[in-house]
Protein backbone atom coordinates (compact mmCIF):
# COMPACT_ATOMS: atom_id res chain seq x y z
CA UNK A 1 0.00 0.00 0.00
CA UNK A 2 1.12 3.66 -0.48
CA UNK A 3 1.21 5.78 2.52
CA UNK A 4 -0.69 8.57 1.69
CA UNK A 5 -0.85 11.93 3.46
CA UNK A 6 -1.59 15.60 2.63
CA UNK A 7 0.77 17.91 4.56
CA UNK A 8 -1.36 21.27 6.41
CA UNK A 9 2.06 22.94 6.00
CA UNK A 10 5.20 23.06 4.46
CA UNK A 11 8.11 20.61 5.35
CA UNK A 12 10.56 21.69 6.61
CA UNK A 13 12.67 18.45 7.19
CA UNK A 14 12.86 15.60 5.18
CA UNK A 15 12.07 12.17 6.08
CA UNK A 16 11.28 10.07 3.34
CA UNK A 17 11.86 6.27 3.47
CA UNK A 18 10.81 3.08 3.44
CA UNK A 19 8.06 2.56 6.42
CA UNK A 20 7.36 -0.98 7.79
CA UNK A 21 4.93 -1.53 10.70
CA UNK A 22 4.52 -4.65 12.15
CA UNK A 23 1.67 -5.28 15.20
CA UNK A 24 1.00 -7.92 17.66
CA UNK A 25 -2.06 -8.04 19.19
CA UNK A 26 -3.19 -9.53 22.84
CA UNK A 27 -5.41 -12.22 20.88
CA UNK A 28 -7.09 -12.97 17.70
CA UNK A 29 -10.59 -11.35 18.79
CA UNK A 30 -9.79 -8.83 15.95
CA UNK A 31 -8.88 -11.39 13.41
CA UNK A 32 -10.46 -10.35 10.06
CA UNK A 33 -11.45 -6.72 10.58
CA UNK A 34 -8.83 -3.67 10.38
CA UNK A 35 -6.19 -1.36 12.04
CA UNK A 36 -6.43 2.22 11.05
CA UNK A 37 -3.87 4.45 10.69
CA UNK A 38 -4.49 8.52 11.06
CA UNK A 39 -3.00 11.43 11.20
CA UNK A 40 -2.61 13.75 15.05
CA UNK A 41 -2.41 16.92 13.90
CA UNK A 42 -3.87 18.47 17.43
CA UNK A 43 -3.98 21.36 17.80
CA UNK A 44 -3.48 22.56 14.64
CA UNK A 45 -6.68 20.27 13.04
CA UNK A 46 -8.54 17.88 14.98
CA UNK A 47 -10.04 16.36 12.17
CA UNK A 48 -9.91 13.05 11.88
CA UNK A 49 -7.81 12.07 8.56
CA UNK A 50 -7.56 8.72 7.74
CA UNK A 51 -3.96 8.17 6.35
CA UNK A 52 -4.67 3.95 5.72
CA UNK A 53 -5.82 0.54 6.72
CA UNK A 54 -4.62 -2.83 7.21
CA UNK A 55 -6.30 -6.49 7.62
CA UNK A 56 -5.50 -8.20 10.60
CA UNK A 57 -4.84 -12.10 10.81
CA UNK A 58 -3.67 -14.67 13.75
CA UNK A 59 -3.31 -11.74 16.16
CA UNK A 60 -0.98 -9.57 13.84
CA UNK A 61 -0.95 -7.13 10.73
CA UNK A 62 1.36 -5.73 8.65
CA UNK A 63 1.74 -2.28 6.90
CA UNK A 64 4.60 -1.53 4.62
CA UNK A 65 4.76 2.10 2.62
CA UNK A 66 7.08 5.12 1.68
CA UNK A 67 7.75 8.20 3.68
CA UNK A 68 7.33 11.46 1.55
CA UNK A 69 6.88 13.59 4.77
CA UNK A 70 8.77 14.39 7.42
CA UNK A 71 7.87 12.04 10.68
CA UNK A 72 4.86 12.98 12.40
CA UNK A 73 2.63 12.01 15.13
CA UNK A 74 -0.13 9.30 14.21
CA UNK A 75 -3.13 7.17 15.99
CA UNK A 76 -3.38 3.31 15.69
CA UNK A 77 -6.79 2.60 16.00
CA UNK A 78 -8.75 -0.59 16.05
CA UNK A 79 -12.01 -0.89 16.56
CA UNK A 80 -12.22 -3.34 19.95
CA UNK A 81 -15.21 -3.01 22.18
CA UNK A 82 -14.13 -3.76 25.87
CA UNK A 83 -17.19 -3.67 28.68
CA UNK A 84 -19.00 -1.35 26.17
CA UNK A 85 -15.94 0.93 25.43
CA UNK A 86 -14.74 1.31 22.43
CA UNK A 87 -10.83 1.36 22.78
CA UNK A 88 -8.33 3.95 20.95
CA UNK A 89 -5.50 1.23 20.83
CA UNK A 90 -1.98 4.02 20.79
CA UNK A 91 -0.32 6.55 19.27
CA UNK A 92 3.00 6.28 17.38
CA UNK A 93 5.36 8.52 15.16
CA UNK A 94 4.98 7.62 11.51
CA UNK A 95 8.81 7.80 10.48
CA UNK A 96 10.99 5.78 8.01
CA UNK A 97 12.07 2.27 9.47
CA UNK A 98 10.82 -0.99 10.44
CA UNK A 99 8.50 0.34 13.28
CA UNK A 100 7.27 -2.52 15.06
CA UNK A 101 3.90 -2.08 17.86
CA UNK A 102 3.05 -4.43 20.82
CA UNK A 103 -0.20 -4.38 22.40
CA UNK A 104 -0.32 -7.31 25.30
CA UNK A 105 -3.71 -5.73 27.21
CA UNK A 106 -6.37 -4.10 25.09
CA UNK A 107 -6.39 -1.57 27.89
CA UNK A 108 -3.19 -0.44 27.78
CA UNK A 109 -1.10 1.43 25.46
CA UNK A 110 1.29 0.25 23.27
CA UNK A 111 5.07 -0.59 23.04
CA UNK A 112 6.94 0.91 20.45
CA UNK A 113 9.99 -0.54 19.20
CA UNK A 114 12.19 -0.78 16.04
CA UNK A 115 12.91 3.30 15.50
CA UNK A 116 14.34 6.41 16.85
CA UNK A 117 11.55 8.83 17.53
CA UNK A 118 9.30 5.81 18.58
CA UNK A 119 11.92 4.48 20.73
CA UNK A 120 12.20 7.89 22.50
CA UNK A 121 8.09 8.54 22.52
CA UNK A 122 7.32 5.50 24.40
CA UNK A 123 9.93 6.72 27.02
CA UNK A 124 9.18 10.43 27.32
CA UNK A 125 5.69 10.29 26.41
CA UNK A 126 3.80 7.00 26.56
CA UNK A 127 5.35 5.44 29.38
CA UNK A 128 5.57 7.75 31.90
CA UNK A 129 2.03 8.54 31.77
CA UNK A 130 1.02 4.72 31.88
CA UNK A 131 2.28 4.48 34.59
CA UNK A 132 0.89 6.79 36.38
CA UNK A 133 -2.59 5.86 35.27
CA UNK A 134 -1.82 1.99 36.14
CA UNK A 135 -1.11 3.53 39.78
CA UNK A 136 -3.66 6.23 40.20
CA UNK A 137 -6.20 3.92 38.81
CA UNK A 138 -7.69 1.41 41.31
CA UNK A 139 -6.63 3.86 43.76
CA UNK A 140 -9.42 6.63 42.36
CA UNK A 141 -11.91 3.70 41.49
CA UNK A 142 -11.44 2.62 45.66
CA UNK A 143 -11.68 6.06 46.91
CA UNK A 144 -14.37 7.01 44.87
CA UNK A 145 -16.67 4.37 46.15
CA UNK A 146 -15.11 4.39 49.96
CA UNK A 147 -16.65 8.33 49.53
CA UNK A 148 -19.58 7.47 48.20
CA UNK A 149 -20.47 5.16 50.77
CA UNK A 150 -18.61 6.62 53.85
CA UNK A 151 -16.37 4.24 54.71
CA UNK A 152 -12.83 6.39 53.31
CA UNK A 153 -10.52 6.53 56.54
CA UNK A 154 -8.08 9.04 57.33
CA UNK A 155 -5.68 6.04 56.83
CA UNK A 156 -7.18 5.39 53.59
CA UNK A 157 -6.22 9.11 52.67
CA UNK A 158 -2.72 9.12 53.21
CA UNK A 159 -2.09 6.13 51.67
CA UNK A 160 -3.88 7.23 48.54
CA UNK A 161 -1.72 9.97 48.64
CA UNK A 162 1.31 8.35 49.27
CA UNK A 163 0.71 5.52 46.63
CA UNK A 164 -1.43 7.02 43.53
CA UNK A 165 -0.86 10.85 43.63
CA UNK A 166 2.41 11.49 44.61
CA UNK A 167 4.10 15.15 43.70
CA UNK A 168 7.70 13.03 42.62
CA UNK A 169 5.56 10.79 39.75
CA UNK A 170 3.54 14.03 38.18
CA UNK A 171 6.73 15.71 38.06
CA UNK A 172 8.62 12.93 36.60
CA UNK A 173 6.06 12.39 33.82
CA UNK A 174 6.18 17.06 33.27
CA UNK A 175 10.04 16.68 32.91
CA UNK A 176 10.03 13.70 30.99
CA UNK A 177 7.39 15.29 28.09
CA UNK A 178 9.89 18.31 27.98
CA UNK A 179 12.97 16.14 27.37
CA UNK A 180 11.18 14.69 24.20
CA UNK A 181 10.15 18.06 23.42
CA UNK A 182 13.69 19.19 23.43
CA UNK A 183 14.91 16.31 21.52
CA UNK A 184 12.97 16.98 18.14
CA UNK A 185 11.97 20.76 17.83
CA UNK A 186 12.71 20.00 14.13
CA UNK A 187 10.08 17.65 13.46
CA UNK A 188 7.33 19.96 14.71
CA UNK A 189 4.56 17.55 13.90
CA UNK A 190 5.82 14.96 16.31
CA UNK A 191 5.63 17.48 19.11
CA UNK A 192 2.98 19.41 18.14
CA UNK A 193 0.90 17.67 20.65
CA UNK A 194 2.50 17.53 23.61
CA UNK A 195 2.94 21.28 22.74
CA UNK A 196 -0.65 21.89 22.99
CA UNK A 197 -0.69 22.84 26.54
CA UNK A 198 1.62 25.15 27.00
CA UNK A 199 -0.11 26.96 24.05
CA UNK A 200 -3.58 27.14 25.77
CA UNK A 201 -2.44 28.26 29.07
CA UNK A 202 -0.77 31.31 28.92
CA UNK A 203 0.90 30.70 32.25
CA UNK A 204 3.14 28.02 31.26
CA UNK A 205 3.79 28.83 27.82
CA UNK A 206 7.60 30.21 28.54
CA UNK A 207 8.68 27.01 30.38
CA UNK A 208 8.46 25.69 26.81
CA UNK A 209 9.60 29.09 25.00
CA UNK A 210 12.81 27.72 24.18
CA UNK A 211 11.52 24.39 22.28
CA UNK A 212 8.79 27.27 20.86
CA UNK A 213 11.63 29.12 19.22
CA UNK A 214 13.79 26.22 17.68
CA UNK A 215 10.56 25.24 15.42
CA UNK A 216 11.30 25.95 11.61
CA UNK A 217 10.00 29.55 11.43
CA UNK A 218 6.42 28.99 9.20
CA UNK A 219 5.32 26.12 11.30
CA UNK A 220 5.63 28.51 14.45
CA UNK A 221 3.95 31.12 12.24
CA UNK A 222 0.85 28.04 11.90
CA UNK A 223 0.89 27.60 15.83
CA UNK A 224 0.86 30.92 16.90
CA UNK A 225 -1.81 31.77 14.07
CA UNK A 226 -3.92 28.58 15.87
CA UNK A 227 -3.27 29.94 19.05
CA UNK A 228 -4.48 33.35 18.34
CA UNK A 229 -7.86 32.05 16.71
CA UNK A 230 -8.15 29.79 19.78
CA UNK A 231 -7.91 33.15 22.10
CA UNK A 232 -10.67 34.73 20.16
CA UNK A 233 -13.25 31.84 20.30
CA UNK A 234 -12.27 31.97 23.80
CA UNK A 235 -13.14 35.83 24.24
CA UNK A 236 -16.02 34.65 22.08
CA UNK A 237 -17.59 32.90 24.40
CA UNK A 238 -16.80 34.75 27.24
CA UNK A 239 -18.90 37.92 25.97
CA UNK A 240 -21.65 35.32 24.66
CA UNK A 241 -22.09 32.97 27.92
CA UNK A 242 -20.63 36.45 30.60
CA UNK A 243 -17.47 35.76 32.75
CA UNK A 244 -16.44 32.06 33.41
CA UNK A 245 -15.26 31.34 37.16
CA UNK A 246 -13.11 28.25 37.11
CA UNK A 247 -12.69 27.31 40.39
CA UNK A 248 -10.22 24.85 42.16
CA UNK A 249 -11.14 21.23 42.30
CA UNK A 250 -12.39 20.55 45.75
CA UNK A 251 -9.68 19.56 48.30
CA UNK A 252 -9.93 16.52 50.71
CA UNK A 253 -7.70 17.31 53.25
CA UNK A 254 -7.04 13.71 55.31
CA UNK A 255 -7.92 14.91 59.48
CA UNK A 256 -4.65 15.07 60.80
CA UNK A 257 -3.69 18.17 58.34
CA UNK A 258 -6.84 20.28 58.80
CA UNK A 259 -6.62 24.08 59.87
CA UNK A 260 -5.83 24.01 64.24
CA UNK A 261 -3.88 21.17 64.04
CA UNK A 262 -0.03 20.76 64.31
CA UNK A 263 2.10 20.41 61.53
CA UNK A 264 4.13 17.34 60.48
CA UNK A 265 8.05 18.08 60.92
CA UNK A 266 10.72 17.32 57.77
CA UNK A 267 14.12 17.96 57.02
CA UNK A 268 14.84 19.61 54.04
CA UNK A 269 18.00 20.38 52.05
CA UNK A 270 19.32 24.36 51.60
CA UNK A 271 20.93 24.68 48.23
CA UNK A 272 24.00 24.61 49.99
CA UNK A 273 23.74 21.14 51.04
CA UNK A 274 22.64 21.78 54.61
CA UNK A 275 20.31 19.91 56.16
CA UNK A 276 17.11 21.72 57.89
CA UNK A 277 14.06 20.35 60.08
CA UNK A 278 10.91 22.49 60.44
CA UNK A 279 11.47 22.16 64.25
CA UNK A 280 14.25 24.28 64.13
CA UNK A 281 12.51 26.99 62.16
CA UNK A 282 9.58 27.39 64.72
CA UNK A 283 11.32 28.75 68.12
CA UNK A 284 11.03 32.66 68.14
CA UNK A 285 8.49 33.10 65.05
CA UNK A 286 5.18 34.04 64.64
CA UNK A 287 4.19 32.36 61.83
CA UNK A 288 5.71 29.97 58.95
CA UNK A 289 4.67 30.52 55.22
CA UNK A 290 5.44 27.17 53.32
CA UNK A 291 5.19 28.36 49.54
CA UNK A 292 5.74 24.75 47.38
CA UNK A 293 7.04 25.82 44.42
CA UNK A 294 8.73 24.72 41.12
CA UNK A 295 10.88 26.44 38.47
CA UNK A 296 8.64 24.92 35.52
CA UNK A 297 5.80 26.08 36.94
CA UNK A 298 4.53 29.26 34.93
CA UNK A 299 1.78 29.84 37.88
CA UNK A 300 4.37 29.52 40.41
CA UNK A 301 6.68 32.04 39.21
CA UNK A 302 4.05 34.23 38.66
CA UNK A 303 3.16 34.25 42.45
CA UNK A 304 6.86 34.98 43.58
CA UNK A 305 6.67 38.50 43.52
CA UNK A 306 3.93 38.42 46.32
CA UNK A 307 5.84 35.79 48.30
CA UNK A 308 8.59 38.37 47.80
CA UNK A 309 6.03 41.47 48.86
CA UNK A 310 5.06 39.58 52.47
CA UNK A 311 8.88 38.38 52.86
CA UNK A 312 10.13 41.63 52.63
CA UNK A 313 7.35 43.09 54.97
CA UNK A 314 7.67 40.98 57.72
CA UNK A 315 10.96 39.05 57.62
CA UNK A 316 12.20 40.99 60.51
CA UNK A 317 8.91 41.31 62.30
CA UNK A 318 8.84 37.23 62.58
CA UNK A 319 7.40 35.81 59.74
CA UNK A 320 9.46 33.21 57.79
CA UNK A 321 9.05 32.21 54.27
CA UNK A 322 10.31 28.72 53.62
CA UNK A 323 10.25 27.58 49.76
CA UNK A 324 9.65 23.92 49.22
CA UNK A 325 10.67 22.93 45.52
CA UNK A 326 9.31 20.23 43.51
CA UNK A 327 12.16 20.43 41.23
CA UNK A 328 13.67 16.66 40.29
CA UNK A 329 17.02 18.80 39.18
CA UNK A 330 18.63 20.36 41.77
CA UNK A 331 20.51 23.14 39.07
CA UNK A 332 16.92 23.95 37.70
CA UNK A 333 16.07 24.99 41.49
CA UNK A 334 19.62 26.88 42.33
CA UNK A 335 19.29 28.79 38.95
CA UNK A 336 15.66 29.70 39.21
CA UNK A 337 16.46 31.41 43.50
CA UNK A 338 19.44 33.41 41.72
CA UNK A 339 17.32 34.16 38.59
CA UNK A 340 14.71 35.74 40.80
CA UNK A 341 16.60 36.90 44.00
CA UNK A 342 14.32 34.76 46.16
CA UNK A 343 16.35 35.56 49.32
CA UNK A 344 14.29 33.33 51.75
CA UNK A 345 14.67 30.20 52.87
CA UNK A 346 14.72 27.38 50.61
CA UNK A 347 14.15 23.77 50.57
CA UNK A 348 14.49 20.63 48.65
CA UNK A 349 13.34 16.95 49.91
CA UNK A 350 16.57 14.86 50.57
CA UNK A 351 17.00 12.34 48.32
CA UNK A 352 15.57 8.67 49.87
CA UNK A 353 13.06 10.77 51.72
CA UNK A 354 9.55 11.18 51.55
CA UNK A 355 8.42 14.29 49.50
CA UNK A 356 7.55 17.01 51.87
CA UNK A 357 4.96 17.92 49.84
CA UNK A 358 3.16 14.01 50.06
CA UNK A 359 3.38 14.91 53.78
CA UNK A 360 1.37 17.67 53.50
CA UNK A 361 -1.01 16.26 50.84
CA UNK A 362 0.05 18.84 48.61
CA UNK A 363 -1.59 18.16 44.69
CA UNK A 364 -0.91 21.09 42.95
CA UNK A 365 1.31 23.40 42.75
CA UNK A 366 1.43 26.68 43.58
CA UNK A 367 -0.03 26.07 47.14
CA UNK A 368 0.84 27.68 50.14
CA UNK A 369 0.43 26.88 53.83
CA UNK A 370 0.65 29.26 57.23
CA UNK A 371 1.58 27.44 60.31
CA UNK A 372 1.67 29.77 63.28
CA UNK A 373 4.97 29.73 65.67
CA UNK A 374 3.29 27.21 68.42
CA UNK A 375 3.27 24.67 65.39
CA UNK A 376 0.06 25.01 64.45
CA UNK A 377 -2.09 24.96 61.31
CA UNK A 378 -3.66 28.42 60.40
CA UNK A 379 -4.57 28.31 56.84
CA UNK A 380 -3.93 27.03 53.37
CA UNK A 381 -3.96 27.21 49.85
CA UNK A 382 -4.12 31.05 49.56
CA UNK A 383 -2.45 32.85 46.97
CA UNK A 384 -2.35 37.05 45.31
CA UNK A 385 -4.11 39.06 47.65
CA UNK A 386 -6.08 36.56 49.10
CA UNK A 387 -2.47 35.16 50.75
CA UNK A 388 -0.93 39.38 51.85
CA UNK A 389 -4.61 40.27 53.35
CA UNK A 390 -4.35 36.64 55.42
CA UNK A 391 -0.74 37.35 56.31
CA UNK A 392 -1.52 40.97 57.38
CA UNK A 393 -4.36 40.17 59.76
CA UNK A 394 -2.56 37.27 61.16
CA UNK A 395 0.87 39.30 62.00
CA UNK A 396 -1.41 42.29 63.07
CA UNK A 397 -2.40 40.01 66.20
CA UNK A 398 -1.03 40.16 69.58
C-alpha cells in the first residue's frame, strides 16, 4: 500500500523512506477486521484524517509504505469493544524504518519498538504517563466508592496519597514530556501535541519558549496563528455565555492536616547542602509561610513577587518564608532562586526521603500553607491578595 498523506504545511525536514509496521495483538478477537492508521495533527486540526488501513490475521498485521513527509505524530486505532468501550489502541510517530507495535492488554497502550523517535516517545511520552494511570487507577476507582459510601478513613487518605498521587511521579512524567520536546523541535509535527498545553495556558507557555523558538520559522507562524484564533473563540464565548469562574477542584484534606492542628516536621535540604528540620525553624516566630514551588511552573513564578512582597514586609517582624521545591534537578532549582533573587529560605526533599509535599497532601502546585509559631495549622492554599490580606491580619495580632 502507499502511505498517503496531505501535509497542512510546508516541510521543513525531510524524512522520506521506506516505512514498515509490524503489530502484535493480545489475541485474535480482531482477526479479520482492520487497524487504522491517522494522522494527530492536534492542535493545529482535529479532524480526523484517515492516512490507511490494514487487515489483521492470527493476532498480527502488517503495513509496509514510503515516507514522503517528514515524521509525524499518528493514531493506531482498532475498533475493539471492551465492557461497552470502544478502545483507541496508541499513538505512534509515523517515520521511516521498520516500526514494530506491541499491544499485550487491550487496555493499555502500546510498546513501540524498532525506531528512533518511537523508541524515544514511548519513554518520554507514553510510558511515563502509563504508569501513572496503572497507579492512580484502582486507587481513584477505591476512593471514589469508599466516599460514596462513607467508609474512606483518614488512613485510607494518606495512603492514597502516598501511593497514587504522589508530587515526585507528576513531576517525573512534566520533565520527561519536555525532554522529548527538546529532543525533536525539528520535526514539529511529532511534538505538536505535547505542545498543545503550553499553548492554551498562557501561564506556562515560557517554560516551553525555548523548544517554541527552535521550530522551523512557518510552522511557528501556523501555531501561533492557531493559538491566536483559539484566544478569540475563547473571548467569544466569554462575551456570549458572561465571565467564566473556574474554580479549584475541591480539596480533601485527610484529618490530621486540617486548619488548628499541628504540623508534620521534615528535614529539608538548603541549596548549599545543609540539612534543615521544620522544628528548628519554629522557636522565636510568629508564623511559617510554606510556599511549594517549582521552576517549571509558569503559575508559580508568577506568584513569587507576592511571596517576595510579604517576605520583605515581615521578615524581621517574625514571619518566615520557607520555599519547598518540587524540582527533580537540583541546578533547575539553584538557577531559578538566583534568577529571581528569592532571598528566603529554601528547601528541597533529601533524596531517599519522603516528598515534603506528600506529607502535607500537597496536589498542585502553587499552594501555600501558614503554620503559626506554636506549630500550628492556620490556613492554606491562599495565593495574590487573598495570601498578603491573610498574612496581614494574622501578624497584626497580639
Amino acid at each position: 500500500m502507499l502511505l498517503a498523506f496531505i501535509a497542512f504545511f510546508p516541510l521543513f525536514l525531510c524524512g522520506q523512506g521506506k516505512i514498515t509496521i509490524s503489530g502484535e495483538l493480545p489475541d485474535h478477537s480482531m482477526d479479520g477486521s482492520y487497524v487504522y492508521f491517522r494522522a494527530n495533527n492536534a492542535p493545529i486540526d482535529f479532524g480526523l484524517e484517515l492516512i490507511d488501513s490494514v487487515l489483521i490475521k492470527d493476532g498480527r498485521f502488517y503495513y509496509e509504505g514510503e515516507m514522503t513527509e517528514a515524521p509525524f505524530l499518528a493514531d493506531l486505532l482498532c475498533k475493539k469493544v471492551v465492557d461497552g468501550h470502544r478502545i483507541n489502541t496508541s499513538s505512534f510517530i509515523m517515520e521511516p524504518g521498520d516500526i514494530r507495535i506491541k499491544i499485550t492488554d487491550w487496555e493499555e497502550k502500546a510498546d513501540l519498538f524498532g525506531t528512533p523517535i518511537n523508541e524515544d516517545y514511548s519513554k518520554y511520552i507514553v510510558k511515563p504517563k502509563e504508569l501513572r494511570s496503572r497507579i492512580s487507577k484502582p486507587w481513584n476507582k477505591k476512593r471514589e466508592e469508599g466516599l460514596e459510601n462513607r467508609t474512606w478513613t483518614e488512613d485510607d487518605e494518606r495512603e492514597y496519597v502516598r501511593v497514587a498521587i504522589s508530587n515526585s511521579e507528576r513531576q517525573w512524567e512534566r520533565e520527561a514530556r519536555m525532554i522529548f520536546m527538546e529532543k525533536y523541535p525539528h520535526y514539529p509535527k511529532v511534538i505538536q501535541n505535547p505542545l498543545y498545553l503550553f499553548l492554551v495556558i498562557p501561564d506556562i507557555q515560557s517554560e516551553a519558549q525555548h523548544v517554541l523558538d527552535k521550530i522551523p520559522e512557518a510552522y511557528r507562524d501556523s501555531l501561533y496563528s492557531w493559538q491566536a484564533n483559539y484566544k478569540k473563540s475563547m473571548e467569544k464565548i466569554r462575551k456570549e455565555r458572561g465571565p467564566i469562574t473556574v474554580n479549584m477542584p475541591i480539596e480533601v484534606i485527610p484529618e490530621h492536616l486540617q486548619i488548628g492542628k499541628p504540623y508534620i516536621d521534615f528535614t529539608g535540604q538548603t541549596p548549599d547542602g545543609t540539612e534543615m528540620k521544620l522544628s528548628e525553624i519554629l522557636p522565636g516566630k510568629k508564623l511559617i509561610l510554606l510556599d511549594f514551588w517549582a521552576s517549571w511552573c509558569g503559575p508559580c513564578m508568577k506568584e513569587m513577587p507576592v511571596i517576595s512582597e510579604v517576605h520583605n514586609k515581615y521578615k524581621d517582624k517574625g514571619l518566615a518564608v520557607v520555599g519547598i521545591t518540587s524540582d527533580a534537578k537540583e541546578a533547575d532549582w539553584k538557577k531559578a532562586i538566583e534568577k529571581n533573587k528569592m532571598d528566603w529560605l529554601q528547601l528541597i526533599t533529601p533524596k531517599g526521603q519522603e516528598d515534603i509535599g506528600d506529607l502535607y497532601n500537597v496536589k498542585s502546585i502553587p499552594y501555600t500553607m501558614i503554620i503559626d509559631g506554636d506549630g500550628t495549622i492556620l490556613a492554606r492554599r491562599l495565593r495574590g491578595a487573598e495570601l498578603v490580606a491573610k498574612i496581614d491580619e494574622l501578624m497584626a495580632r497580639e
